[in-house]
Structure formats: structure tokens, C-alpha cells
Protein backbone atom coordinates (compact mmCIF):
# COMPACT_ATOMS: atom_id res chain seq x y z
CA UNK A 1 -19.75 -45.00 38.70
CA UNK A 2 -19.95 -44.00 34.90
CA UNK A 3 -22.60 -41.43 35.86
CA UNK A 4 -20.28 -39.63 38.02
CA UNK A 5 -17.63 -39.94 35.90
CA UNK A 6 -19.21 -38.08 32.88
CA UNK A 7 -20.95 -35.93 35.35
CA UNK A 8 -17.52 -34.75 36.63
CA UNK A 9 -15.52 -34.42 32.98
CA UNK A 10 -19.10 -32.05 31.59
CA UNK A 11 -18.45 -30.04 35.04
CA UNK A 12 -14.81 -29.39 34.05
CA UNK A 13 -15.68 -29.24 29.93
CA UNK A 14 -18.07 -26.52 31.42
CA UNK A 15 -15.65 -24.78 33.73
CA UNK A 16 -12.59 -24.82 30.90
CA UNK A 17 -15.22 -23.21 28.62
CA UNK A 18 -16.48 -20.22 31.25
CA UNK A 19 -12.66 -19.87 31.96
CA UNK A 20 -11.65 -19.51 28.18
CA UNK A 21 -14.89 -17.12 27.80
CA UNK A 22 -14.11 -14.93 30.02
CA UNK A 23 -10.92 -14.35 29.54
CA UNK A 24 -11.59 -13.99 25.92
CA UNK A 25 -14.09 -10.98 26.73
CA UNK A 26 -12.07 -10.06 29.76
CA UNK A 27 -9.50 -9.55 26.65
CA UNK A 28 -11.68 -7.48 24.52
CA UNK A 29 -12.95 -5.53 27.09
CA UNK A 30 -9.03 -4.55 28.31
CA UNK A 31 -7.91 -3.84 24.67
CA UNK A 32 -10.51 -1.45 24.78
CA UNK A 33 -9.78 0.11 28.25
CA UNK A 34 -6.02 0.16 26.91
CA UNK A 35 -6.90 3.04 24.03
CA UNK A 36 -5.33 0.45 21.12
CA UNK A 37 -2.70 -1.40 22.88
CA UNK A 38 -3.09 -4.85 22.08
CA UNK A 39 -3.48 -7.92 25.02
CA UNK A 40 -0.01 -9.30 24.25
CA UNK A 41 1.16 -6.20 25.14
CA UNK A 42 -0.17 -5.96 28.42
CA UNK A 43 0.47 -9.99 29.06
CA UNK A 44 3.99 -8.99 28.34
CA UNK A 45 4.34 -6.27 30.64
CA UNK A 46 4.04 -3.17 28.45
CA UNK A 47 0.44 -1.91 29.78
CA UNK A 48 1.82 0.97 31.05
CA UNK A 49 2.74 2.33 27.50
CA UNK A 50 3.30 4.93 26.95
CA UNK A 51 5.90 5.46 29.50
CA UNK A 52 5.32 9.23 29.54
CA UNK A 53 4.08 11.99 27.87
CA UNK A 54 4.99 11.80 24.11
CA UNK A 55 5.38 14.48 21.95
CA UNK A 56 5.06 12.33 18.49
CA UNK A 57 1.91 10.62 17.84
CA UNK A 58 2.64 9.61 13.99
CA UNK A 59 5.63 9.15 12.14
CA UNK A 60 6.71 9.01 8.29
CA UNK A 61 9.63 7.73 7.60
CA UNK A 62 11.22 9.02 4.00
CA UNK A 63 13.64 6.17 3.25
CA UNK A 64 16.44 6.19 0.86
CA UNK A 65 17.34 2.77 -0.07
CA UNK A 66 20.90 2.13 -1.59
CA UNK A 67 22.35 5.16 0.53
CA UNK A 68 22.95 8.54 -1.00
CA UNK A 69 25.73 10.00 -0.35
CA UNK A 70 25.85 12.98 1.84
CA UNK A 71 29.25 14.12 0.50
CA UNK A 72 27.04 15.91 -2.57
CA UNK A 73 23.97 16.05 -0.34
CA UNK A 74 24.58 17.91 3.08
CA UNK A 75 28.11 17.40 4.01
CA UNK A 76 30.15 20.05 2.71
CA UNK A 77 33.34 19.39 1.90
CA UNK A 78 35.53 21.79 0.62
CA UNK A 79 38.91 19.97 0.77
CA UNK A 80 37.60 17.15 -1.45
CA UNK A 81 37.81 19.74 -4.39
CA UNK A 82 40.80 21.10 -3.47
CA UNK A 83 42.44 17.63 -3.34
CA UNK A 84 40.47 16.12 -6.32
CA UNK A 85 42.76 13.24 -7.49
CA UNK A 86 45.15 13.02 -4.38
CA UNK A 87 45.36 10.29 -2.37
CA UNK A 88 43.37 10.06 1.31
CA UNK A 89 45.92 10.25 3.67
CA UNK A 90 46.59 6.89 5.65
CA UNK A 91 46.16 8.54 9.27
CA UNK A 92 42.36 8.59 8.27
CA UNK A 93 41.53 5.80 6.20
CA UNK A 94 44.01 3.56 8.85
CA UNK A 95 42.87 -0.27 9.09
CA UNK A 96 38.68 0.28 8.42
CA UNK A 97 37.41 -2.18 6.78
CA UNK A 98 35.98 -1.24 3.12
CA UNK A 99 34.18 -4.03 0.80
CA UNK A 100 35.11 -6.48 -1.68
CA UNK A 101 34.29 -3.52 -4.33
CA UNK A 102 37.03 -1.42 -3.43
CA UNK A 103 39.65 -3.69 -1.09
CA UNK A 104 41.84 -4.48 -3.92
CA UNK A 105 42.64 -0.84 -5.22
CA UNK A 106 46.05 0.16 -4.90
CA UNK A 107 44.91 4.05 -4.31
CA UNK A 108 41.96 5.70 -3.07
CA UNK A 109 42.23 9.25 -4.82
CA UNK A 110 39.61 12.34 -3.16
CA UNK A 111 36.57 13.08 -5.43
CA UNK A 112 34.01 15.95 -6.01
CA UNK A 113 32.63 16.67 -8.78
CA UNK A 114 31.07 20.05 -10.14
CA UNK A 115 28.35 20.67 -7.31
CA UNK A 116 28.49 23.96 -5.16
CA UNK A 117 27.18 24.40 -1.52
CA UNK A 118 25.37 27.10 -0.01
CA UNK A 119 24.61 28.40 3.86
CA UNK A 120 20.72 29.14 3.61
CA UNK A 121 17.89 29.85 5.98
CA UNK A 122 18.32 31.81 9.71
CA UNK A 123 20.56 28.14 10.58
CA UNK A 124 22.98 28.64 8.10
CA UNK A 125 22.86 24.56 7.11
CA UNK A 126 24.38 23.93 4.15
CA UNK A 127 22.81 22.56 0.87
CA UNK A 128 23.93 21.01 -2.43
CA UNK A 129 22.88 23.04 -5.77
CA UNK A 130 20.81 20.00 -6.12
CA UNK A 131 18.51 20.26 -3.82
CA UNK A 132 17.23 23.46 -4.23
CA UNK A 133 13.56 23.55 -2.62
CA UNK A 134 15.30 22.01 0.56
CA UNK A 135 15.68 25.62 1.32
CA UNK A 136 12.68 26.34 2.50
CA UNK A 137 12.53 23.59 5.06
CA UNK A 138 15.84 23.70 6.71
CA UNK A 139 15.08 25.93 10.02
CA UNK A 140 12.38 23.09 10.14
CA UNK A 141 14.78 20.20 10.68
CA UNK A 142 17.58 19.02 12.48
CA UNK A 143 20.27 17.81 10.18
CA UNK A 144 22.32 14.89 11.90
CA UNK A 145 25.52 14.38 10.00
CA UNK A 146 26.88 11.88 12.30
CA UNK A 147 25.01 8.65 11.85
CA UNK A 148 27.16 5.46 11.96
CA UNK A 149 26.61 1.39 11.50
CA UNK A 150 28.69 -1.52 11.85
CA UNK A 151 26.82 -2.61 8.60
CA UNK A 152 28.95 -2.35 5.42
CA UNK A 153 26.28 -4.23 3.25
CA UNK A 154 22.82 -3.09 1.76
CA UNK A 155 21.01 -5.75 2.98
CA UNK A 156 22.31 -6.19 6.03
CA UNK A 157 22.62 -2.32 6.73
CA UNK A 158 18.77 -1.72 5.79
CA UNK A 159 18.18 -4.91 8.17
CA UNK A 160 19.62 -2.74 10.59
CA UNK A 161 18.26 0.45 10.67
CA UNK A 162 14.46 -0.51 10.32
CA UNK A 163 15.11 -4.00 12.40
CA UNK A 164 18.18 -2.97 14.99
CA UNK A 165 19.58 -6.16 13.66
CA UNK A 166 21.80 -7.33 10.68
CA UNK A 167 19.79 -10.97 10.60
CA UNK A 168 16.53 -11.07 9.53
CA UNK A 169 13.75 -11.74 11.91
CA UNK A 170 13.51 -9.24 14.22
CA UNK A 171 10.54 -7.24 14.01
CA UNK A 172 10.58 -3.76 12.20
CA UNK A 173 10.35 -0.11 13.42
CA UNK A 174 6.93 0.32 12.47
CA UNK A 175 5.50 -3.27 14.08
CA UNK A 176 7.11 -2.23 17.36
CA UNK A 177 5.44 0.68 17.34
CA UNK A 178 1.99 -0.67 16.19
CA UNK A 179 2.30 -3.23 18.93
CA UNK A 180 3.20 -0.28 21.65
CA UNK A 181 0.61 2.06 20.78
CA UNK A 182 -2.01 0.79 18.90
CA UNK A 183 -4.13 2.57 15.71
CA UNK A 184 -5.43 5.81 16.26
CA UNK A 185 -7.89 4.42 13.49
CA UNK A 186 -9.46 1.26 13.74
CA UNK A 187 -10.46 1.21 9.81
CA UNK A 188 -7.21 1.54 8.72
CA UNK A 189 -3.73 -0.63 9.66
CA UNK A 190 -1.81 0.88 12.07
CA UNK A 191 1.98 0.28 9.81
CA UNK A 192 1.42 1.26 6.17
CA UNK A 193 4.47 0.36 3.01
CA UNK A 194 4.34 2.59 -0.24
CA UNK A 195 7.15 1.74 -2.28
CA UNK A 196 8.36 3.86 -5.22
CA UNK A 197 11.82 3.84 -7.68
CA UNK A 198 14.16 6.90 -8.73
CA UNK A 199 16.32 5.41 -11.55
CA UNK A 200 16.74 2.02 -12.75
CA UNK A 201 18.37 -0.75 -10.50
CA UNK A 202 19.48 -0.31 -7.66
CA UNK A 203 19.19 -2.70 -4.49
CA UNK A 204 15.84 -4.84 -3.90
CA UNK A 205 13.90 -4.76 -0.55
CA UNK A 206 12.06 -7.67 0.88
CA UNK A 207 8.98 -7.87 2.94
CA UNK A 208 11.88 -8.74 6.37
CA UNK A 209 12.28 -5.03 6.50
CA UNK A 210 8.24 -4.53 7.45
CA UNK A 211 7.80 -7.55 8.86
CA UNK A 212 6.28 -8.16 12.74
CA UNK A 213 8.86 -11.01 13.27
CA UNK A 214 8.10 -12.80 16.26
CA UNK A 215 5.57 -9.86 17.41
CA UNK A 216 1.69 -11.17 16.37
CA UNK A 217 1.31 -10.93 12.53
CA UNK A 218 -1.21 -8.20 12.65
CA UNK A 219 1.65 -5.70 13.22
CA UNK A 220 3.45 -5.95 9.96
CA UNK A 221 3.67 -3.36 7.72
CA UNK A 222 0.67 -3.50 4.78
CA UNK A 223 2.05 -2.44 1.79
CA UNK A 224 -0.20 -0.40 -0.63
CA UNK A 225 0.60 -0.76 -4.20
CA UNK A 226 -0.23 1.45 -6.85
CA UNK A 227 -3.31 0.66 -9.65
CA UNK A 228 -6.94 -0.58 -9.05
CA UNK A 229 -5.87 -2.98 -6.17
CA UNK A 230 -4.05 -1.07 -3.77
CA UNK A 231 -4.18 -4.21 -1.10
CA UNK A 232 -3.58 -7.45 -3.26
CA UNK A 233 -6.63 -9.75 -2.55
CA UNK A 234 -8.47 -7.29 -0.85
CA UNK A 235 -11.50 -7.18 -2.71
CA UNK A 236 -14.35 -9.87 -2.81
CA UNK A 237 -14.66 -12.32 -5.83
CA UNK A 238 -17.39 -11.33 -8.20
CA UNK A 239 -20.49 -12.14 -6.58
CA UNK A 240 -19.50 -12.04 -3.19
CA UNK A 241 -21.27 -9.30 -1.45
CA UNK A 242 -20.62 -7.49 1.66
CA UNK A 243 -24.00 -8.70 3.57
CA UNK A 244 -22.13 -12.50 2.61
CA UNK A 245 -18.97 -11.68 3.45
CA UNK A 246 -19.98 -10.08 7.31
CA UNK A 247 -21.95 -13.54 7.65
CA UNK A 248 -18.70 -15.59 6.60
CA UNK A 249 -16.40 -13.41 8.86
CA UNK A 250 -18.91 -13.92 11.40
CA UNK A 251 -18.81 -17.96 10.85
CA UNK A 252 -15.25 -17.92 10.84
CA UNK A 253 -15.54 -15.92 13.86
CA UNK A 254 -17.18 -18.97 15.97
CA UNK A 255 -14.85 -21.80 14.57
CA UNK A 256 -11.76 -19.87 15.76
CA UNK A 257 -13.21 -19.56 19.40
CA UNK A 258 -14.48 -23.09 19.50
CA UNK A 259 -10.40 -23.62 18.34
CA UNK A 260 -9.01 -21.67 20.84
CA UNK A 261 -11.47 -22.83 23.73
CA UNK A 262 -9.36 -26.07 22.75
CA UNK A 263 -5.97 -25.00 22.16
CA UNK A 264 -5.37 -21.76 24.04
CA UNK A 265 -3.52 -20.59 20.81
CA UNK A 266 -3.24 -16.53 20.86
CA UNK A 267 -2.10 -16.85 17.10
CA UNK A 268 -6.12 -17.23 16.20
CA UNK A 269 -7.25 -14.27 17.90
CA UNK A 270 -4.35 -12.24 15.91
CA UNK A 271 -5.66 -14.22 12.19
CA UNK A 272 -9.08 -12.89 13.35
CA UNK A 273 -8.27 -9.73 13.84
CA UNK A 274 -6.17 -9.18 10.48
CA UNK A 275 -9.83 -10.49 8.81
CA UNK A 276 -11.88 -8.16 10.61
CA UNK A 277 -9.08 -5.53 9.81
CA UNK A 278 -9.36 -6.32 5.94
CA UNK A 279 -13.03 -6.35 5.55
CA UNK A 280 -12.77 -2.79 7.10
CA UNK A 281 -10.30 -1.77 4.77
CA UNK A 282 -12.19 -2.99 1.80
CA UNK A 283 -14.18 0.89 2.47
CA UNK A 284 -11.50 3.28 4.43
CA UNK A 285 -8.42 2.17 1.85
CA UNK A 286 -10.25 3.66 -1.53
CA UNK A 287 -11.75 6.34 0.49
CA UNK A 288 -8.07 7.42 1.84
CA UNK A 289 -6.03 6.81 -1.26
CA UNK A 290 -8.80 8.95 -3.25
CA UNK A 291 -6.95 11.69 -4.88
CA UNK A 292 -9.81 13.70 -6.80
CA UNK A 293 -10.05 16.36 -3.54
CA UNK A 294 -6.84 17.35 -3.72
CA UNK A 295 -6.29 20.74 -5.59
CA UNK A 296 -3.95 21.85 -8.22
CA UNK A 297 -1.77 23.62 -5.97
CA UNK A 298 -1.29 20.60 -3.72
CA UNK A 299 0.11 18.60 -6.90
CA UNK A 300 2.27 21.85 -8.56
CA UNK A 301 3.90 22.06 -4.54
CA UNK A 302 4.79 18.48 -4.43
CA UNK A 303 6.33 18.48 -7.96
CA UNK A 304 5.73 17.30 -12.04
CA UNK A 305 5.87 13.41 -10.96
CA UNK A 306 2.92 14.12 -8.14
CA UNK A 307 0.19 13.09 -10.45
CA UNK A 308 2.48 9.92 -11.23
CA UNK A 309 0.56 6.70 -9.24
CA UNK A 310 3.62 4.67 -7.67
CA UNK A 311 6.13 7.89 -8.05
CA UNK A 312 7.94 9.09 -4.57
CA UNK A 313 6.00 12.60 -4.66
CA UNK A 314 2.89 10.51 -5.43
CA UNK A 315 3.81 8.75 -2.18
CA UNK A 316 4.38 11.64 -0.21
CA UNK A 317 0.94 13.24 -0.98
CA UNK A 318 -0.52 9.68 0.26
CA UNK A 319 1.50 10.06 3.42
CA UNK A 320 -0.15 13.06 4.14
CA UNK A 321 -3.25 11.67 3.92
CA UNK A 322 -2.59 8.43 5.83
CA UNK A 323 -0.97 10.32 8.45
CA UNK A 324 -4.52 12.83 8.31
CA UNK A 325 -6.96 9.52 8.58
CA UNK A 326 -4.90 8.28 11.68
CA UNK A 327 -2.37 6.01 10.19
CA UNK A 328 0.62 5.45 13.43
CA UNK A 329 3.80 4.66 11.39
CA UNK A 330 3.95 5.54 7.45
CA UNK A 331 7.14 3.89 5.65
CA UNK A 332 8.58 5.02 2.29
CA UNK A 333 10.65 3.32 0.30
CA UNK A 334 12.83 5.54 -2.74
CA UNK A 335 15.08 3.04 -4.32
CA UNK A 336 18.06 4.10 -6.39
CA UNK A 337 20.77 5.59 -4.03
CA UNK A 338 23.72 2.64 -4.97
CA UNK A 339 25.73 4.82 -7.17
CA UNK A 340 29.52 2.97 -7.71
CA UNK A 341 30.03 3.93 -10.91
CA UNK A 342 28.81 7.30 -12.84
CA UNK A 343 27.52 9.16 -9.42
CA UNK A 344 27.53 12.40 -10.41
CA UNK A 345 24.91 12.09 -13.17
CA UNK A 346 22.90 9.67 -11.53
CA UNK A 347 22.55 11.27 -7.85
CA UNK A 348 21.54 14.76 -9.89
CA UNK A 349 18.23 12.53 -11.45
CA UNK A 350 17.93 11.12 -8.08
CA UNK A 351 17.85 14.47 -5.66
CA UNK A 352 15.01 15.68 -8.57
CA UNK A 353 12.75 12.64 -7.62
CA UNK A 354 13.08 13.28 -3.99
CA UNK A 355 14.23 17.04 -3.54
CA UNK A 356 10.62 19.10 -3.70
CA UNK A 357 8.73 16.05 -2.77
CA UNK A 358 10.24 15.59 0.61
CA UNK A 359 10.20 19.69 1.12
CA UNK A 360 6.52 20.24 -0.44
CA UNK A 361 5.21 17.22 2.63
CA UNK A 362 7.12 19.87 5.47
CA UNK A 363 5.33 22.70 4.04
CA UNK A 364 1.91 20.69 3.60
CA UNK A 365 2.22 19.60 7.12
CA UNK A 366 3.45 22.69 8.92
CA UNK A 367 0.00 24.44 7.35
CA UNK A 368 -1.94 21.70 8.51
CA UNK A 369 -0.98 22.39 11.91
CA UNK A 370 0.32 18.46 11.95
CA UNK A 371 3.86 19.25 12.01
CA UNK A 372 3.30 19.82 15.63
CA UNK A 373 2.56 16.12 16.17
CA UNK A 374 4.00 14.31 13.57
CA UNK A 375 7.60 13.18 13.08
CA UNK A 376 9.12 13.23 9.73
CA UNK A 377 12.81 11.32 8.92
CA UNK A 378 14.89 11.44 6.00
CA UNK A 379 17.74 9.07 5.32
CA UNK A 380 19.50 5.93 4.06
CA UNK A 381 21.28 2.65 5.52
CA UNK A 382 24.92 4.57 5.52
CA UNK A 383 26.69 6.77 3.27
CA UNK A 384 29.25 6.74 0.65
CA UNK A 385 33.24 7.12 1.25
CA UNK A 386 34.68 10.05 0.35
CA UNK A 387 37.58 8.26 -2.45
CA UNK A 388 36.84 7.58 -6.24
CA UNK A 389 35.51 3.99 -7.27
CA UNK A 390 36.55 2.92 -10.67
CA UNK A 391 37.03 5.90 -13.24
CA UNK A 392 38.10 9.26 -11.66
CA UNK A 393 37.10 12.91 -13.99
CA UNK A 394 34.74 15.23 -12.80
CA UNK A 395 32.56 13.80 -14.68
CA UNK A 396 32.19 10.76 -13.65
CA UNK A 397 32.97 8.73 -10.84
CA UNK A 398 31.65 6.62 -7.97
CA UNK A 399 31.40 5.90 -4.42
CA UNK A 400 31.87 2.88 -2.18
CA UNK A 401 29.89 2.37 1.04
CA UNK A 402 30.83 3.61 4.14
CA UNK A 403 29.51 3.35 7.20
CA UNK A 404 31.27 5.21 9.60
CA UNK A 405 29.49 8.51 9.30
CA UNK A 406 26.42 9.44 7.38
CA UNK A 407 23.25 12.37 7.07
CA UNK A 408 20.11 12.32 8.15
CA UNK A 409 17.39 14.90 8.91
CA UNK A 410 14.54 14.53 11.00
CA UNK A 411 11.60 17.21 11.14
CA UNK A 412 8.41 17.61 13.00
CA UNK A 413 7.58 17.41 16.84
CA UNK A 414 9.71 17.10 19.41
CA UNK A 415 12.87 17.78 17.38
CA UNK A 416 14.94 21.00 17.38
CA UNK A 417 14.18 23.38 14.22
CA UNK A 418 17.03 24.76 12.16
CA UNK A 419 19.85 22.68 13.64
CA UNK A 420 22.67 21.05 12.26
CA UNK A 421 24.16 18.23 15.06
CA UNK A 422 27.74 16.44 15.12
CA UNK A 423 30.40 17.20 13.14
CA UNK A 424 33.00 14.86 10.40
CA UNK A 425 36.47 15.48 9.50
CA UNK A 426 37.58 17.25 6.88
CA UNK A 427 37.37 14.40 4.48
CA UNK A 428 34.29 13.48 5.56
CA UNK A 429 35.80 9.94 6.86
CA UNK A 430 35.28 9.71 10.62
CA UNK A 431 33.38 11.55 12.91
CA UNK A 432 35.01 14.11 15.18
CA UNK A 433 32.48 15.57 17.24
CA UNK A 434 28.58 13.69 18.74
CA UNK A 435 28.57 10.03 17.06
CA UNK A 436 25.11 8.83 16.42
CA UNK A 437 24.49 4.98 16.04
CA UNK A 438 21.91 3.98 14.99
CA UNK A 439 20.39 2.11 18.32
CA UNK A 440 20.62 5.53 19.54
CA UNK A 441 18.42 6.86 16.34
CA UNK A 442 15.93 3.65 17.32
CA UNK A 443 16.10 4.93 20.97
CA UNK A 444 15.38 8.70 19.99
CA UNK A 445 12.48 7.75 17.47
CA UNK A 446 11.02 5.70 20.61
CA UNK A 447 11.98 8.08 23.45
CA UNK A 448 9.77 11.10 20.98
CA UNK A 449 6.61 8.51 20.97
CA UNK A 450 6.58 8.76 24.42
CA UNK A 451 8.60 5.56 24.92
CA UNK A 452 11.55 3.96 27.25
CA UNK A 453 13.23 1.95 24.38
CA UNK A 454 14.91 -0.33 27.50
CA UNK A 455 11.28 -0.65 28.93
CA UNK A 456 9.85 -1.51 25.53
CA UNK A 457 10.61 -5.30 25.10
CA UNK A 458 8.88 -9.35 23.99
CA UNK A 459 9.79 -12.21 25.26
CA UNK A 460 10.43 -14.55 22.84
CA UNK A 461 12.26 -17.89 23.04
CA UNK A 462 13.82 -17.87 26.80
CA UNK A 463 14.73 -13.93 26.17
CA UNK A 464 13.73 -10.64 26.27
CA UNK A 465 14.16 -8.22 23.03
CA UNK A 466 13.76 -5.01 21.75
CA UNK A 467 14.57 -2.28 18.80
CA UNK A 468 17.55 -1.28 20.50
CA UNK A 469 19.00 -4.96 21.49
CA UNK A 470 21.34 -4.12 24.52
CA UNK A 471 22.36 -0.67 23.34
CA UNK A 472 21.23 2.65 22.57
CA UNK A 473 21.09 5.73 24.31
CA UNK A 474 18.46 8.75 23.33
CA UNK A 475 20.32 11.92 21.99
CA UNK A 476 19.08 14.77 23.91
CA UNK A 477 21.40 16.74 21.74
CA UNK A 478 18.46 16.56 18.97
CA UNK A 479 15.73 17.24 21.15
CA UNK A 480 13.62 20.31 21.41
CA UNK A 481 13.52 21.83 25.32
């Protein structure tokens, strides 16, 4: 009888194991078939991504943490000058809410300081004096001055926009996309970080805002630092070769599938893969963050801080040459927008930092012929209200949050060229005319990669989620025919 009986348990030991096997290559063999897209995906019901033909197959997104304000940016204004010092009329401040900063002022007097606005290019957008070389650029881009968020926070504004929540713990922009579509290189990650920093202080960012949340860990966002060790803990110890480390990868290798042949825990398979991922990048990351082939000119277009390592035109360069070697989602950070107190000086040393930087990479693009395929966005977490905070003179003043209408531009494929969309009040206060929110930004990003943001979702803990929550709606308004 004890014959049988450990006759019967090896027959089903043996079974379990051909069972766990197969579907293990089964899985490898799909991810394959599926161009990129990982298993989960297609376990979850997203195989059939995309949904249809997209007309973005990269992005880079130009971030502006702390918010700049688009009243000395894009927004032109005219009757803030003319009013400078009188109060903002009642019927359009009404009941909104406004923060702790500012709640307890007993007036909120119109402010502009000395900056003077132009109509340039066949569009006739308007531009700020201090952002000169955005000149060239604007019958690239669609301008979209109507952006709006419930968020009146940094943090939980930022959350927002790159999470489509305020709470942490949703996955980011970038991770959704990496877990949609896949790497167009294999060598490389498919989400990539570069931070960089304007002017002193400003708001932090935390790893949340390129994190996978409950999507597998090998979608995050992989920030690349500047210095020797672009990746921390990349590189092998000293005397560690890469003959030793293949054989150790390939060790590890076995002892997570003997694990998982146990456990039927997907989490291993995702570990493995972020190893095999980093021994790959311990060759492609030097070779695509090597700067010595780039030519003078490249680094004179770009700007005087391009040579900088860590610097925001520095970062832009490297975009273009992620974005070249087949990186999917590129996210910059430029902190130094939160300007409550002497705004006019500070936002003219922050539009230097970002101004030719963020034109030169539309230029460098458009030459490349990449501009056709490649989506490039340029904005903050909300803008600034159009009454003084603190000390009112020309001079010097500053802004409070406000996140009832802000700019953003976005450039590249699938958007229209030299087009300014929506419309603010006088005051720039409320919008009047094509609200944009930003699930419907999340929704148009999406819709551009080819993408059904309602169609795009992960079940996770009894529900189903995605970038857009329950809302959103794609702005054809923005969209080229």
C-alpha cells in the first residue's frame, strides 16, 4: 500500500512540475509573440494592446515641478497690468478654495510685473520676453492653457498628474505605459528618471511619482543619476567579472524556478527579470549616456549649462539619446517652480534653465526625423493665481497656487502644430472656453500611444484600475486630423 502511495504523490510531483514548465515556457514563448508586452498583461486582459493604430511610439515628458506660473509664461494678460494693485473682483474669485498661505489675507490685489508679451510664429501664440528661443518652436506645439486639478497641494497635485491619484500608490504614467507596450529595446529599461534643479529649494519629489505601484516592479521608472555611477549598484564589486556574474545570474536563475514550481508566485519571474535587465544595462547604460559623439553645435543649440552633468539641458540632450536607443517613456524632472515670495526675479533664472533647452530638443528632434513619432510635453502640477502673495511692487512679489486653470504644451506626433487650445478669463482665474482635466490629459497621452485609456486597466485587490480612475475623456480638440 506504501508503494502505491509514493508511486501516486511522484506521478502528481511529476505532473505539477510539467504543468509549471510549461506554462513557464508557454510564458516566454507568448511574451515574445506579444512584441514586449509582458504575461501579466495578457493574463489581465490587455493582449490586444495596442487598441489601434498609434501615432506615438515614445514619449518625453519635460516636467516642471513646483508649478510655474503661466501668468508670466504663456498666458497673456493684459488687464493684470492695467489693474496692478486693485483688488480681484469677488464675482471671480467667489467661494474657491485657496491654501493656508493665502486664506487669511484681507485683500488679494492683481499683479504683473515688468515682462512684455509678444504674438510670434505663422500661429500668432503668445510668449513672455523670457522665453525667447521658444519662438522658434511654437507652430510646432499645441499650447493648452486650460489645464485644471482638484489638487491645491504640491505633493498631492504632482501625485496626480503622473499617478491620476492624490494618494500615493497608484502606479505612474510611465509604468502604465511600460506595462502596455513593452521596450522597444531589450538592453535598456523601458521608463527612464533624470532629475535636475533650477534654483535653490523648491519642493522635493519621491520615488511614488515613478513608481509601478501595484503593477510588477520591473515597470518603475529607473532613475539615472549623474557622475561615474549612473545606476546606483549597478556595477560588479571589484573582482567580480562578467563570465562570474552570467554564471551567478544563471544559478539564481534555477533557484527561482525550483521556487516558483512550489509557490506559483509571479513576483519571482518579475525579480528575475529586473536581474537579467541590470546585467544588460551594466553595457547599453555607459554606451547611451556617452557624450564624446556629440558635436559642438549640438551643445551651443541646447545652451551654456549643456555640458553641465545633472543640469536640465544636460538632461534634455540625454533624452534625445534615450529616446534614439529605444527608450518608451523618458521623465524629467526641473525643480524650482514654487515661487511665493520674490517671483519675478526668480521665474526670470528659472525660464533661462529651461527656455533653449526645451526649444533646442524640438529642433534636434524635428531634424532627426523623430518628431514624427515621438511625443514631447511641457508642464507643471497647476499654476499660480493671478493676486499678490506677501509684498506687492513690481519688483517683487509672489504667487499662490491655483489650480483651476493652468499651461501646458505638448509637441511631436499626433498633436496639432502651431495651436493655441481653450481660453481663461481676463484675470486669468477660471476658464471660459474647453476645460482640460487632467484625466483627460492622461486619456489623450494614452489615446496618442495607440491606447483606450477605459480598456487599459489591473486588477488589483477585488477592483479594476487605471490612469484615468473613472474619468477622463480624450480631447480631440488637440489632435492632429
Amino acid at each position: 500500500m506504501s508503494n502505491k502511495f509514493d508511486q501516486l504523490v511522484s506521478g502528481l510531483n511529476r505532473r505539477v512540475f510539467m504543468q509549471n514548465s510549461l506554462y513557464s515556457l508557454g510564458a516566454t514563448a507568448l511574451t515574445s509573440l506579444l512584441g514586449g508586452n509582458s504575461i501579466e498583461n495578457f493574463m489581465n486582459g490587455n493582449s490586444d494592446l495596442p487598441h489601434f493604430s498609434p501615432k506615438v511610439k515614445r514619449i518625453i515628458y519635460l516636467f516642471q515641478s513646483g508649478a510655474p506660473s503661466q501668468l508670466e509664461l504663456f498666458d497673456y494678460k493684459p488687464k493684470l497690468k492695467e489693474m496692478f494693485g486693485q483688488e480681484l473682483p469677488a464675482s471671480i474669485r467667489g467661494n474657491q478654495r485657496v491654501t493656508g498661505m493665502t486664506s487669511n489675507q484681507r485683500s488679494f490685489p492683481l499683479a504683473m510685473g515688468d515682462f512684455s508679451f509678444q504674438q510670434y510664429g505663422q500661429s500668432g501664440a503668445w510668449l513672455s520676453n523670457i522665453m525667447p528661443h521658444h519662438e522658434k518652436i511654437v507652430d510646432d506645439v499645441t499650447f493648452i492653457k486650460t489645464m485644471h486639478t482638484e489638487a491645491i497641494n504640491h505633493d498631492p497635485a504632482v501625485t496626480f498628474v503622473q499617478t491620476g491619484s492624490q494618494q500615493a500608490g497608484r502606479p505612474s504614467m510611465g509604468s502604465w505605459v511600460s506595462y502596455g507596450l513593452g521596450s522597444e529595446n531589450k538592453n535598456l529599461p523601458d521608463f527612464v528618471v533624470l532629475l535636475s534643479r533650477g534654483i535653490p529649494g523648491g519642493q522635493p519629489l519621491y520615488a511614488k511619482l515613478w513608481g509601478s505601484g501595484f503593477l510588477p516592479s520591473k515597470h518603475q521608472g529607473v532613475m539615472f543619476r549623474s557622475g561615474d555611477e549612473p545606476v546606483l549598484y549597478l556595477n560588479d564589486p571589484k573582482g567580480i567579472d562578467r563570465d562570474s556574474r552570467r554564471r551567478m545570474l544563471n544559478y539564481l536563475e534555477k533557484l527561482h524556478q525550483h521556487q516558483y514550481e512550489k509557490t506559483n508566485d509571479e513576483s519571482l519571474h518579475s525579480r528575475m527579470a529586473q536581474y537579467e535587465m541590470a546585467f544588460r544595462m551594466q553595457m547599453s547604460v555607459p554606451e547611451s549616456l556617452d557624450m564624446s559623439d556629440e558635436p559642438d553645435y549640438i551643445f551651443d543649440e541646447y545652451g551654456e549649462q549643456a555640458r553641465t552633468p545633472g543640469s536640465f539641458a544636460y538632461n534634455c540632450i540625454l533624452a534625445r539619446k534615450l529616446a534614439e536607443s529605444g527608450v518608451r517613456f523618458i521623465q524629467l524632472y526641473q525643480m524650482g517652480w514654487d515661487m511665493h515670495g520674490n517671483l519675478p526675479n526668480q521665474i526670470r533664472q528659472m525660464a533661462k534653465t529651461v527656455d533653449q533647452p526645451s526649444a533646442a530638443l524640438i529642433t534636434d528632434l524635428k531634424r532627426r526625423g523623430m518628431l514624427d513619432d515621438t511625443l514631447v510635453i511641457w508642464g507643471g502640477e497647476f499654476g499660480r493665481g493671478c493676486y499678490s502673495q506677501g509684498k506687492l511692487t513690481p519688483e517683487v512679489y509672489g504667487r499662490d497656487h491655483h489650480p483651476r486653470c493652468f499651461t501646458i504644451w505638448m509637441a511631436g506626433a499626433g498633436v496639432k502644430q502651431g495651436h493655441t487650445y481653450g481660453q481663461t478669463d481676463d484675470f486669468g482665474y477660471n476658464i471660459v472656453k474647453d476645460p482640460v482635466h487632467v484625466h483627460d490629459f492622461q486619456a489623450t497621452v494614452l489615446h496618442l500611444l495607440g491606447i483606450d485609456h477605459e480598456r487599459f486597466t489591473q486588477k488589483f485587490q477585488g477592483r479594476r484600475y487605471r490612469l484615468t480612475d473613472v474619468h477622463g475623456h480624450v480631447v480631440k480638440g488637440v489632435l492632429s486630423a
